[in-house]
N, C-alpha and C. Protein backbone atom coordinates (compact mmCIF):
# COMPACT_ATOMS: atom_id res chain seq x y z
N UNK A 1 218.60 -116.54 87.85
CA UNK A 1 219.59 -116.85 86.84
C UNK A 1 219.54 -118.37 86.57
N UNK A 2 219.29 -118.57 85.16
CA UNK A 2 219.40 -119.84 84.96
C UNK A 2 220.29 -120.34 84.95
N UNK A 3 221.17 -122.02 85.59
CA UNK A 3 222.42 -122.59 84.96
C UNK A 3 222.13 -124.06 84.22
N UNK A 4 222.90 -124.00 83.36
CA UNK A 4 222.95 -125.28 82.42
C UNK A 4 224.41 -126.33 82.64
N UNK A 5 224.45 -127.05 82.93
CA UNK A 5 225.30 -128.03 82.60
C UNK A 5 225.45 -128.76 81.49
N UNK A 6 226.73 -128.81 80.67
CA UNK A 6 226.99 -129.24 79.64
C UNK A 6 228.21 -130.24 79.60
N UNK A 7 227.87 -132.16 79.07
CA UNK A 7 228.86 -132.44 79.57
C UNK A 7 229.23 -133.17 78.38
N UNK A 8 230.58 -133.35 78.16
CA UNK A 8 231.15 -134.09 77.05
C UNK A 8 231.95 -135.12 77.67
N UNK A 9 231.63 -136.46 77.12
CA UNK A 9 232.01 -137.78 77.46
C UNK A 9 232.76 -138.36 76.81
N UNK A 10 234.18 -139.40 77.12
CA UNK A 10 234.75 -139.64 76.13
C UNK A 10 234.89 -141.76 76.88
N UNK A 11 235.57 -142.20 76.19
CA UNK A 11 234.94 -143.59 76.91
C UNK A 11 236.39 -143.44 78.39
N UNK A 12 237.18 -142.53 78.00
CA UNK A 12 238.04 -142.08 79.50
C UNK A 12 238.10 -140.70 80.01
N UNK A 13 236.91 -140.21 79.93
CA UNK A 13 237.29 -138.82 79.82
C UNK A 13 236.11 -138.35 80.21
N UNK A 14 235.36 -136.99 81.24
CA UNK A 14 234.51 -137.00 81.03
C UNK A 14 234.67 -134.83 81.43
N UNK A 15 234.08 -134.22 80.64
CA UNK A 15 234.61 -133.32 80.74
C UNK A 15 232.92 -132.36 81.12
N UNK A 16 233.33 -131.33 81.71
CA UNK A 16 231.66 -130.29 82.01
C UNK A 16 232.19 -128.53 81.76
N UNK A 17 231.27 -128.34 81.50
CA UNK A 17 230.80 -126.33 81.48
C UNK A 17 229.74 -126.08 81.90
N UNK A 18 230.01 -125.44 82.82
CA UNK A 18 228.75 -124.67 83.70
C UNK A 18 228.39 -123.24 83.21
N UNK A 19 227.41 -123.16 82.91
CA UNK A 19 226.91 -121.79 82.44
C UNK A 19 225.78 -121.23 83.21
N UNK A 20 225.62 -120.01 83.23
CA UNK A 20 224.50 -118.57 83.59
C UNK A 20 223.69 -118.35 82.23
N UNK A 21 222.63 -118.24 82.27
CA UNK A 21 222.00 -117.23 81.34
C UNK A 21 220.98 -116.28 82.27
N UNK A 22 221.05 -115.31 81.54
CA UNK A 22 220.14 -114.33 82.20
C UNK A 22 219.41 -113.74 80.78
N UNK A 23 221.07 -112.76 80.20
CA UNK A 23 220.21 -112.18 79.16
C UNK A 23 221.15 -113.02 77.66
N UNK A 24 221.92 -113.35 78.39
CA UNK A 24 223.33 -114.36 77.09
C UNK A 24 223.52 -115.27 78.09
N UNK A 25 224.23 -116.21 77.54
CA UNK A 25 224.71 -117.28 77.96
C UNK A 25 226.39 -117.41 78.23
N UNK A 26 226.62 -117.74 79.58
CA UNK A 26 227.92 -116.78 80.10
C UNK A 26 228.78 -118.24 80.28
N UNK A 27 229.75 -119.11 80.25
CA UNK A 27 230.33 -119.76 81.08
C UNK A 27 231.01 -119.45 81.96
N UNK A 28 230.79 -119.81 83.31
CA UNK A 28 231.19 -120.01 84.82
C UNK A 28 232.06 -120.90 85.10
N UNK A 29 232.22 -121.69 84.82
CA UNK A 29 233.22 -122.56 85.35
C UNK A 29 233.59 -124.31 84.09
N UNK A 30 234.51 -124.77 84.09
CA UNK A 30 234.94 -125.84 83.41
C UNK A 30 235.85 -126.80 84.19
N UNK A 31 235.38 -127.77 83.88
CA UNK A 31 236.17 -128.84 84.26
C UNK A 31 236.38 -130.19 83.82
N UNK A 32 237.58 -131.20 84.09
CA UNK A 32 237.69 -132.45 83.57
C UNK A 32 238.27 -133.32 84.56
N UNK A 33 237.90 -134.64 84.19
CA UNK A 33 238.75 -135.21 84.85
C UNK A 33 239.17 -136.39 83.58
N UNK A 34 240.51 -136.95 83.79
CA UNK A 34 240.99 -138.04 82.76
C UNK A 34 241.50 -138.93 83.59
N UNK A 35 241.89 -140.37 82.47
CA UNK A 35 241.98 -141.22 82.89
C UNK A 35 240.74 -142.22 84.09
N UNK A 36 239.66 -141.91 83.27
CA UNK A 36 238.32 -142.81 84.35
C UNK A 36 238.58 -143.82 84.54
N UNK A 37 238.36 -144.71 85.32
CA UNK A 37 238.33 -146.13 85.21
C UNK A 37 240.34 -146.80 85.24
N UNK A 38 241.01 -145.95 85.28
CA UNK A 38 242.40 -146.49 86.54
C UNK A 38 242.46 -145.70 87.82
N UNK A 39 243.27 -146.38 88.12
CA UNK A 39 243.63 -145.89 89.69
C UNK A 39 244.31 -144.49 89.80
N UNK A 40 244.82 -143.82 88.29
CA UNK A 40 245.18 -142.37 88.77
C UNK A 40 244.27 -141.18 87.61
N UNK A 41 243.14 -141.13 88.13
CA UNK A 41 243.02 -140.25 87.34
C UNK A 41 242.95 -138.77 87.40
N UNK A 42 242.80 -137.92 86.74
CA UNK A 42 243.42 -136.17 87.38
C UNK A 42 241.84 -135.98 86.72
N UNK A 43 241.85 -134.63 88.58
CA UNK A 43 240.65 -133.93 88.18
C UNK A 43 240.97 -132.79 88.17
N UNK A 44 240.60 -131.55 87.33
CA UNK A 44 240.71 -129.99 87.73
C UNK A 44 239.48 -129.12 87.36
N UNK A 45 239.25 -127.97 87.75
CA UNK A 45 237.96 -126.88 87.56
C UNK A 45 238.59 -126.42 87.62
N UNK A 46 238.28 -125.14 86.25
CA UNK A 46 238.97 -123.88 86.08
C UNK A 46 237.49 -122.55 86.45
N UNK A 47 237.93 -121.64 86.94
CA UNK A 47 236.79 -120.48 87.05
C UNK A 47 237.23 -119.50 87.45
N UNK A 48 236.93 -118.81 86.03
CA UNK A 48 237.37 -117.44 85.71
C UNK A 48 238.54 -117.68 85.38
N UNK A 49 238.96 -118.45 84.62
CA UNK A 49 240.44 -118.76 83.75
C UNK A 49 241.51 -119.10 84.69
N UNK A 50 240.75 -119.21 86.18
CA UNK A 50 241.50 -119.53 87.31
C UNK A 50 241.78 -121.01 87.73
N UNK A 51 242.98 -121.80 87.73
CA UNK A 51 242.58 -123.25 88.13
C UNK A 51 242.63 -122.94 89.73
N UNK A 52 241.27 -124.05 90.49
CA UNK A 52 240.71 -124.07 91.52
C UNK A 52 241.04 -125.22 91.68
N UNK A 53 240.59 -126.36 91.11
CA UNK A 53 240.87 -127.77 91.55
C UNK A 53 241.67 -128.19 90.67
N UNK A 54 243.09 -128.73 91.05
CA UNK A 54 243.68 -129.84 90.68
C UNK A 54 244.37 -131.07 91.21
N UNK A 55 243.57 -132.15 91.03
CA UNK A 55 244.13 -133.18 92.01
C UNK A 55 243.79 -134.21 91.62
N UNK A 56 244.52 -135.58 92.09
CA UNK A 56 244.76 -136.91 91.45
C UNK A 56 243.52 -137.49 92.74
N UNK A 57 242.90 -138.54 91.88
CA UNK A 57 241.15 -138.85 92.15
C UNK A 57 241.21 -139.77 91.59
N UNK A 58 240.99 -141.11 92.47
CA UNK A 58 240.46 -142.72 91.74
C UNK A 58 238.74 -142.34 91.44
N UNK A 59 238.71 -142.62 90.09
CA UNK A 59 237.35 -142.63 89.67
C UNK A 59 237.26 -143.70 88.01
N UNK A 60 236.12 -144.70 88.99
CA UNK A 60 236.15 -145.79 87.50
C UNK A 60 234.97 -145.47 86.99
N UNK A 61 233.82 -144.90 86.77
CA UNK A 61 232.72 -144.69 86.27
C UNK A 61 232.20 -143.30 85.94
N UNK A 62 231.59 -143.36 84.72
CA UNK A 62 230.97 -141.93 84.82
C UNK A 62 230.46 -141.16 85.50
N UNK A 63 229.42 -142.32 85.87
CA UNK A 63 228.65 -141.60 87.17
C UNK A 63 229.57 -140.99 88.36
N UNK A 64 230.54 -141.52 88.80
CA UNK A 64 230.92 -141.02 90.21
C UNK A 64 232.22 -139.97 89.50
N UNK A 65 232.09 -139.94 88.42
CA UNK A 65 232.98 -138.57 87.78
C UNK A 65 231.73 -137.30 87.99
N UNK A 66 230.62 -137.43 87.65
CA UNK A 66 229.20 -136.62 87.67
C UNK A 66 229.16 -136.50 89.15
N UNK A 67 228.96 -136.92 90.04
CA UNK A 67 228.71 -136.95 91.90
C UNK A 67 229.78 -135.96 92.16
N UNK A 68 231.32 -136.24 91.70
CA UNK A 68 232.74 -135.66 92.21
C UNK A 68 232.38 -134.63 91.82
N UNK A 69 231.91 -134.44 90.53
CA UNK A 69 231.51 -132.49 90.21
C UNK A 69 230.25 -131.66 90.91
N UNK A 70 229.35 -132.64 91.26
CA UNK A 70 228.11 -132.04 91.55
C UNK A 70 229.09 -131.72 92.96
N UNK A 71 229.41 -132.45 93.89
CA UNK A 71 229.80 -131.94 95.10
C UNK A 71 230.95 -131.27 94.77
N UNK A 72 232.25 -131.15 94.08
CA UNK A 72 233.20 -130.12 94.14
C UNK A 72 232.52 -128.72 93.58
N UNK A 73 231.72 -128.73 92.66
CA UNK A 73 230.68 -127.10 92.59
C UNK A 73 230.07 -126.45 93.88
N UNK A 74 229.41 -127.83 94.31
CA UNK A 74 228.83 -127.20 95.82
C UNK A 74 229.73 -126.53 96.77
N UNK A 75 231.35 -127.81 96.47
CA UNK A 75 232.41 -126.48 97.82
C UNK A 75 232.95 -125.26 97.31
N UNK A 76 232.63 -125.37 96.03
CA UNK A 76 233.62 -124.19 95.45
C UNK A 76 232.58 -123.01 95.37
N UNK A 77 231.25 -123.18 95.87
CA UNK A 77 230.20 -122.05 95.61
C UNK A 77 229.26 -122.04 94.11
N UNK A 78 229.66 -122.29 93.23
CA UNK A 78 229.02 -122.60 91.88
C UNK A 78 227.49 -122.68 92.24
N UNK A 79 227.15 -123.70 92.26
CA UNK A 79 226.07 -124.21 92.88
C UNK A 79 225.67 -124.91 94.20
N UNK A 80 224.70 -124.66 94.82
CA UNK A 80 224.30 -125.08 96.14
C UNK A 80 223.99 -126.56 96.24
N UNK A 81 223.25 -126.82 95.11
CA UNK A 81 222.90 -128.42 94.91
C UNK A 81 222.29 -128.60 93.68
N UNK A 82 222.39 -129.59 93.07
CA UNK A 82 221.84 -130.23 91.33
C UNK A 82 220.45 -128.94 90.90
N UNK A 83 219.81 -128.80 92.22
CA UNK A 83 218.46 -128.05 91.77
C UNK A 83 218.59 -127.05 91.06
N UNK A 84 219.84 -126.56 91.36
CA UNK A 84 220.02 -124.95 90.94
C UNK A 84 220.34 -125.13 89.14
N UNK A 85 220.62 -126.62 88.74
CA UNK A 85 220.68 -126.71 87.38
C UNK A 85 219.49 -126.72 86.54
N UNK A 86 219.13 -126.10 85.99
CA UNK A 86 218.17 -126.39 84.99
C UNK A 86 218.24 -127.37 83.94
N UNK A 87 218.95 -127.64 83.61
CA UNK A 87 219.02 -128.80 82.38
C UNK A 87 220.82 -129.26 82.33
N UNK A 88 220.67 -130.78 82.03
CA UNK A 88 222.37 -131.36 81.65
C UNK A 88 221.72 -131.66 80.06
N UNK A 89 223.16 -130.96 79.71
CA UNK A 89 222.90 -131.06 78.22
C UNK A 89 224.09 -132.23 77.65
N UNK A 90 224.20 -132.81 77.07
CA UNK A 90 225.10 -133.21 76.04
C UNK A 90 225.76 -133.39 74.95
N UNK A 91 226.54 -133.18 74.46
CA UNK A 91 227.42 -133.19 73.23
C UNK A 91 227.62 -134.70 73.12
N UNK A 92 226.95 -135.68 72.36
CA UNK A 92 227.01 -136.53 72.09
C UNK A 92 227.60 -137.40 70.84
N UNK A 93 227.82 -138.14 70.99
CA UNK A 93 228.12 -138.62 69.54
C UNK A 93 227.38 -139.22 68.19
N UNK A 94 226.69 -140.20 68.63
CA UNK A 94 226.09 -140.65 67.32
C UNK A 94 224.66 -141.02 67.86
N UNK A 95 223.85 -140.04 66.91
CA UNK A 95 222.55 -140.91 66.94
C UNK A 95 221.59 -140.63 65.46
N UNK A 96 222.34 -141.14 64.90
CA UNK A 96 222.22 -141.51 63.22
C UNK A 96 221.80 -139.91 62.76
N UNK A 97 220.21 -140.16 61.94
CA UNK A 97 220.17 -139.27 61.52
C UNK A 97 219.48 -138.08 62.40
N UNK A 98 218.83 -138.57 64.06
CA UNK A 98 218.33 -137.53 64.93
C UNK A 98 219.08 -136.25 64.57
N UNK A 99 218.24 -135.20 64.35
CA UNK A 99 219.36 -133.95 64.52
C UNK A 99 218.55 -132.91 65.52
N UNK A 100 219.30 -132.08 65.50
CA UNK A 100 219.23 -130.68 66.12
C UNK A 100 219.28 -131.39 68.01
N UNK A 101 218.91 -130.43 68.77
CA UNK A 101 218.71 -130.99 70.32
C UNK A 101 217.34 -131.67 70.55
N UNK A 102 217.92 -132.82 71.22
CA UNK A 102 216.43 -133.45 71.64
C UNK A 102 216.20 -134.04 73.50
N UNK A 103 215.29 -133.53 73.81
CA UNK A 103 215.24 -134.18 75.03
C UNK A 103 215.36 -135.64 75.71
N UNK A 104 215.74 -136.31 75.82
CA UNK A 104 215.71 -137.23 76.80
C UNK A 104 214.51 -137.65 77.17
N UNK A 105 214.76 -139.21 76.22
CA UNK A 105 213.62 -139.88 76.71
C UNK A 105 213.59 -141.27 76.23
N UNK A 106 213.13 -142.80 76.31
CA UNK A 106 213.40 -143.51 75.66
C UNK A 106 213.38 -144.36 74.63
N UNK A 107 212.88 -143.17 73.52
CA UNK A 107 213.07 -143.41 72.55
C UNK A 107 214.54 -143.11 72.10
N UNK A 108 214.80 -142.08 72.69
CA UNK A 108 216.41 -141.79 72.15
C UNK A 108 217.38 -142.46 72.72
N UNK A 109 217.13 -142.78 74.07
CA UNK A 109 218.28 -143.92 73.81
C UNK A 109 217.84 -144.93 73.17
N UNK A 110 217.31 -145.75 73.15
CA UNK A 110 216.77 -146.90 71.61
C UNK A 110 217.71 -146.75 70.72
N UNK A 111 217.16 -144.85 70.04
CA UNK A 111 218.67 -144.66 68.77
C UNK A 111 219.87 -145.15 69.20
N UNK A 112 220.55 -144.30 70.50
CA UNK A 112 221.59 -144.26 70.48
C UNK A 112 221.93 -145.62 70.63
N UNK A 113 221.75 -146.54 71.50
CA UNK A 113 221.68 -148.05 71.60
C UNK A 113 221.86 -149.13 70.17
N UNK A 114 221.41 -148.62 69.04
CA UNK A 114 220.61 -148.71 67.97
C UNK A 114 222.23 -148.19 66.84
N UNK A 115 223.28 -147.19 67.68
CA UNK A 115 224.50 -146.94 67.09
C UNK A 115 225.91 -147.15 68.24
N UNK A 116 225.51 -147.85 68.83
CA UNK A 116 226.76 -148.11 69.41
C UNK A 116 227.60 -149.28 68.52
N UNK A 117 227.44 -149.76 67.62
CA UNK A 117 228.44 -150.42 66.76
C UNK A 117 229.11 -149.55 65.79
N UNK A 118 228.42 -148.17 65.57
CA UNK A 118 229.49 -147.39 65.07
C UNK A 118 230.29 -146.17 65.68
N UNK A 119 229.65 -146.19 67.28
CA UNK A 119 230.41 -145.51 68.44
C UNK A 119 230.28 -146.25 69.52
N UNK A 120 231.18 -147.44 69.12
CA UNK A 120 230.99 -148.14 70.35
C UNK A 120 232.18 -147.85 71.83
N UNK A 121 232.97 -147.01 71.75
CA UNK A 121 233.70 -146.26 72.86
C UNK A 121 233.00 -144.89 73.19
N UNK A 122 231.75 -144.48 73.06
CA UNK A 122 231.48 -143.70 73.22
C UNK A 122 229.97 -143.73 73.31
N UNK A 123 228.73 -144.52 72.46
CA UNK A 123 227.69 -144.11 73.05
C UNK A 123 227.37 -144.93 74.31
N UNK A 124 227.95 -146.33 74.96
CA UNK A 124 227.78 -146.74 75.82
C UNK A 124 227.74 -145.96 77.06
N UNK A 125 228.76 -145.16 77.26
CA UNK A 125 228.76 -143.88 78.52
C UNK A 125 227.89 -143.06 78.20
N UNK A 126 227.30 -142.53 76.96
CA UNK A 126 226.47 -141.46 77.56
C UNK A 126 225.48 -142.65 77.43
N UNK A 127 225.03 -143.79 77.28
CA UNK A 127 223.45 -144.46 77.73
C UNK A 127 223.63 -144.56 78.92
N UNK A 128 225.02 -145.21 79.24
CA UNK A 128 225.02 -145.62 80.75
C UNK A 128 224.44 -144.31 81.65
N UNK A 129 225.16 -142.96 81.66
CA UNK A 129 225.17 -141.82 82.74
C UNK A 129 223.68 -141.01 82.57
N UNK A 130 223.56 -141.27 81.31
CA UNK A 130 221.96 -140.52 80.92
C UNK A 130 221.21 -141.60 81.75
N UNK A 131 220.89 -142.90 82.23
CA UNK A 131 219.87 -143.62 82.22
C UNK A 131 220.08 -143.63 84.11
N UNK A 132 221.50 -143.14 84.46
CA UNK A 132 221.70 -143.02 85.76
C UNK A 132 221.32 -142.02 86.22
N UNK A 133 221.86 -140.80 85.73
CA UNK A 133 220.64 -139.83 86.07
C UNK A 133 219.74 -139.39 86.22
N UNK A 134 218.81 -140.02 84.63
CA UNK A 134 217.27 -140.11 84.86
C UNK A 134 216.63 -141.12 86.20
N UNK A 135 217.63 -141.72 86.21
CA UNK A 135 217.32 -143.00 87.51
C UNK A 135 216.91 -142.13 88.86
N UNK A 136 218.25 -141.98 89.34
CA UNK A 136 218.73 -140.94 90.60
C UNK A 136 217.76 -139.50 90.41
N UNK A 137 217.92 -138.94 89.22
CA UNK A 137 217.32 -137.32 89.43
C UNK A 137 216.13 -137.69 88.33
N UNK A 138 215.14 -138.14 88.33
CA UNK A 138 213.97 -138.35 87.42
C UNK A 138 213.24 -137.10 87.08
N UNK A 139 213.40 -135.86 87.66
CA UNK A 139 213.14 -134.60 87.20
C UNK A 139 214.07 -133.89 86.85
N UNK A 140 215.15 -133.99 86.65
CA UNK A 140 216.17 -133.44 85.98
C UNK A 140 215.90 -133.62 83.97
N UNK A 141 215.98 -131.90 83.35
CA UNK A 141 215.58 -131.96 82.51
C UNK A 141 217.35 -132.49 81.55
N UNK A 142 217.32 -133.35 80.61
CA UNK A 142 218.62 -133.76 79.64
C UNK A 142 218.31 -133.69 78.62
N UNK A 143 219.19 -132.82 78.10
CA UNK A 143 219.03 -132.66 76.42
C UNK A 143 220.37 -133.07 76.05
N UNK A 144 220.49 -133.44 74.49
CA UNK A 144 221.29 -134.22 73.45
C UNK A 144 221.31 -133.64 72.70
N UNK A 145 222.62 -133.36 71.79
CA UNK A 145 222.62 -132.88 70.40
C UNK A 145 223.80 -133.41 70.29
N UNK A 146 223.54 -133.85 68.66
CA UNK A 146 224.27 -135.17 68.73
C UNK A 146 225.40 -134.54 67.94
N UNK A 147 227.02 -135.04 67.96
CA UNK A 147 228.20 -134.61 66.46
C UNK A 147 227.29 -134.85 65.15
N UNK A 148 226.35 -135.97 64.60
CA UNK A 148 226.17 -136.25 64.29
C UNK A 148 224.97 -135.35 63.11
N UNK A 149 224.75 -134.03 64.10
CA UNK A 149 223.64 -133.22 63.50
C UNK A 149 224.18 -132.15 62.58
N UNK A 150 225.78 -132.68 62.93
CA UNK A 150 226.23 -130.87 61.78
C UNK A 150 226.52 -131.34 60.43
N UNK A 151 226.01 -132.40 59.92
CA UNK A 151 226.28 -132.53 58.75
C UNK A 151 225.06 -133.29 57.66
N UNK A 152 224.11 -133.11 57.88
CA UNK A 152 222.95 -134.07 57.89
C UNK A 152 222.35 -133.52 56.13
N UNK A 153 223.18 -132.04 55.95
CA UNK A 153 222.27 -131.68 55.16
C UNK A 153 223.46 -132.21 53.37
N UNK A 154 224.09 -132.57 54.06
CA UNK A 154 225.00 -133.64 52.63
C UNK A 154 224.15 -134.10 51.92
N UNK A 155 224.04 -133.98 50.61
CA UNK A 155 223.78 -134.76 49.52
C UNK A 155 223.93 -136.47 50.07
N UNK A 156 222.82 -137.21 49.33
CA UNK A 156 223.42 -138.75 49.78
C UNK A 156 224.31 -139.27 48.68
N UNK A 157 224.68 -139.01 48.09
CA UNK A 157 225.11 -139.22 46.86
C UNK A 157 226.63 -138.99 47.18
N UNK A 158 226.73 -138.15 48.20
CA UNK A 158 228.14 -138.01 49.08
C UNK A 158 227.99 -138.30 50.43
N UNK A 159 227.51 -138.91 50.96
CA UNK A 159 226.78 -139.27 51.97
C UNK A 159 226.94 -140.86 52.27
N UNK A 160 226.96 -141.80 51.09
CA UNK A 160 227.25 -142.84 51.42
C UNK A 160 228.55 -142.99 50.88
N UNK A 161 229.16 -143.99 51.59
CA UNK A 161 231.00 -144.63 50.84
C UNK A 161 230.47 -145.45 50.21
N UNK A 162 231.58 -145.51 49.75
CA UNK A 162 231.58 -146.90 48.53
C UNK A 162 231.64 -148.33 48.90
N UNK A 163 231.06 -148.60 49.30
CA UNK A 163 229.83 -150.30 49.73
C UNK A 163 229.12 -150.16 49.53
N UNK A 164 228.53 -152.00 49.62
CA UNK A 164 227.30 -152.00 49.43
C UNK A 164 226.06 -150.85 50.20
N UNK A 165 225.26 -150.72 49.14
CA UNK A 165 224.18 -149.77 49.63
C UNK A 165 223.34 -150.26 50.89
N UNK A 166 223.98 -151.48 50.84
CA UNK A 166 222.48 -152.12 51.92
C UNK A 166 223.25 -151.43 52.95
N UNK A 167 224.33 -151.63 53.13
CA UNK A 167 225.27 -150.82 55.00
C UNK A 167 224.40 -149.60 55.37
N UNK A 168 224.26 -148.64 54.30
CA UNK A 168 223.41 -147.43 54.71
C UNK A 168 222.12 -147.30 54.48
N UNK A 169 221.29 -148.54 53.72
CA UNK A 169 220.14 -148.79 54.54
C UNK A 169 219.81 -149.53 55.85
N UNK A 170 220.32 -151.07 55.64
CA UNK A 170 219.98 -151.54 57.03
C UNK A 170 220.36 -150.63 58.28
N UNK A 171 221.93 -150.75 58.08
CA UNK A 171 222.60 -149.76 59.56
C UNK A 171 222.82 -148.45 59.30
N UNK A 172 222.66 -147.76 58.52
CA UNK A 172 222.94 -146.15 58.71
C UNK A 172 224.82 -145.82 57.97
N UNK A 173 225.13 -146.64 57.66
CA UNK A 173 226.41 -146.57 57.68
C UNK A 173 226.56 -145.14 56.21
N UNK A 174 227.20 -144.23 57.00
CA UNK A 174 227.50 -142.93 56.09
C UNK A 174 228.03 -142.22 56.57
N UNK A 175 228.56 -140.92 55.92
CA UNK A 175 229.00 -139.94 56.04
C UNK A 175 228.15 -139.12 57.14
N UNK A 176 228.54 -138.50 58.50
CA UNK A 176 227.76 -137.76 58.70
C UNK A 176 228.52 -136.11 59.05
């Protein structure tokens, strides 16, 4: 049985879904924790619509929000260890016009790097936790699909605001 990890990042927030596929794609378990980066932040996992973990957790970084889950899955049975994941996926925010899912690699952060002035509370954490993971787990497969891909097929003509045209040539600046 395959599992996927899927994680959504917020610049305080960092949230996951654990899924099965076999013959569909099932979710197993969910969880969040808020408030990253003060001294009270709340973590909980729900599985099977059941809350399992809820409890107040100093955590200032993404990364050690990612560690707190990899090991609270391991006590709760989920998973034995990271191996059993096949791929961390992400719900990301901006990476211009990239669309559909793309693997992890560095060209894409470049993009995303490339739009943190127009998500700048938000693509900094996923460069930061993507580039920590690839660090730490260098065979761990990460895929991306960005908010940014569900709207790509707009007319430009509605597509750009009303400024100068150069904003959405030089920087991308548009509708997405």
């Amino acid at each position: 049985m395959v599992k996927i990890l899927v994680l959504n990042l917020g610049s305080t927030s960092f949230k996951i879904k654990l899924y099965e596929y076999e013959i569909e794609l099932n979710e197993i378990c969910s969880g969040e924790i808020n408030n990253i980066a003060s001294d009270h932040s709340q973590m909980s996992i729900v599985v099977n619509k059941q809350l399992i973990i809820n409890k107040s957790v100093v955590c200032k970084k993404h990364f050690r929000a990612f560690t707190m889950f990899i090991n609270s899955l391991k006590k709760i049975d989920m998973i034995e260890s990271l191996e059993d994941v096949r791929a961390i996926c992400y719900k990301a925010v901006h990476g211009g016009t990239t669309t559909g899912t793309q693997v992890v690699d560095d060209e894409l952060i470049n993009t995303m790097k490339k739009f943190i002035p127009l998500a700048p509370k938000h693509n900094p954490v996923y460069i930061q936790l993507i580039s920590k993971i690839k660090e730490v787990y260098p065979d761990m497969m990460q895929l991306v699909h960005f908010e940014t891909s569900f709207h790509q097929t707009i007319p430009i003509y509605r597509a750009v605001y009303g400024i100068p045209y150069s904003c959405y040539q030089k920087d991308g600046v548009r509708r997405y």
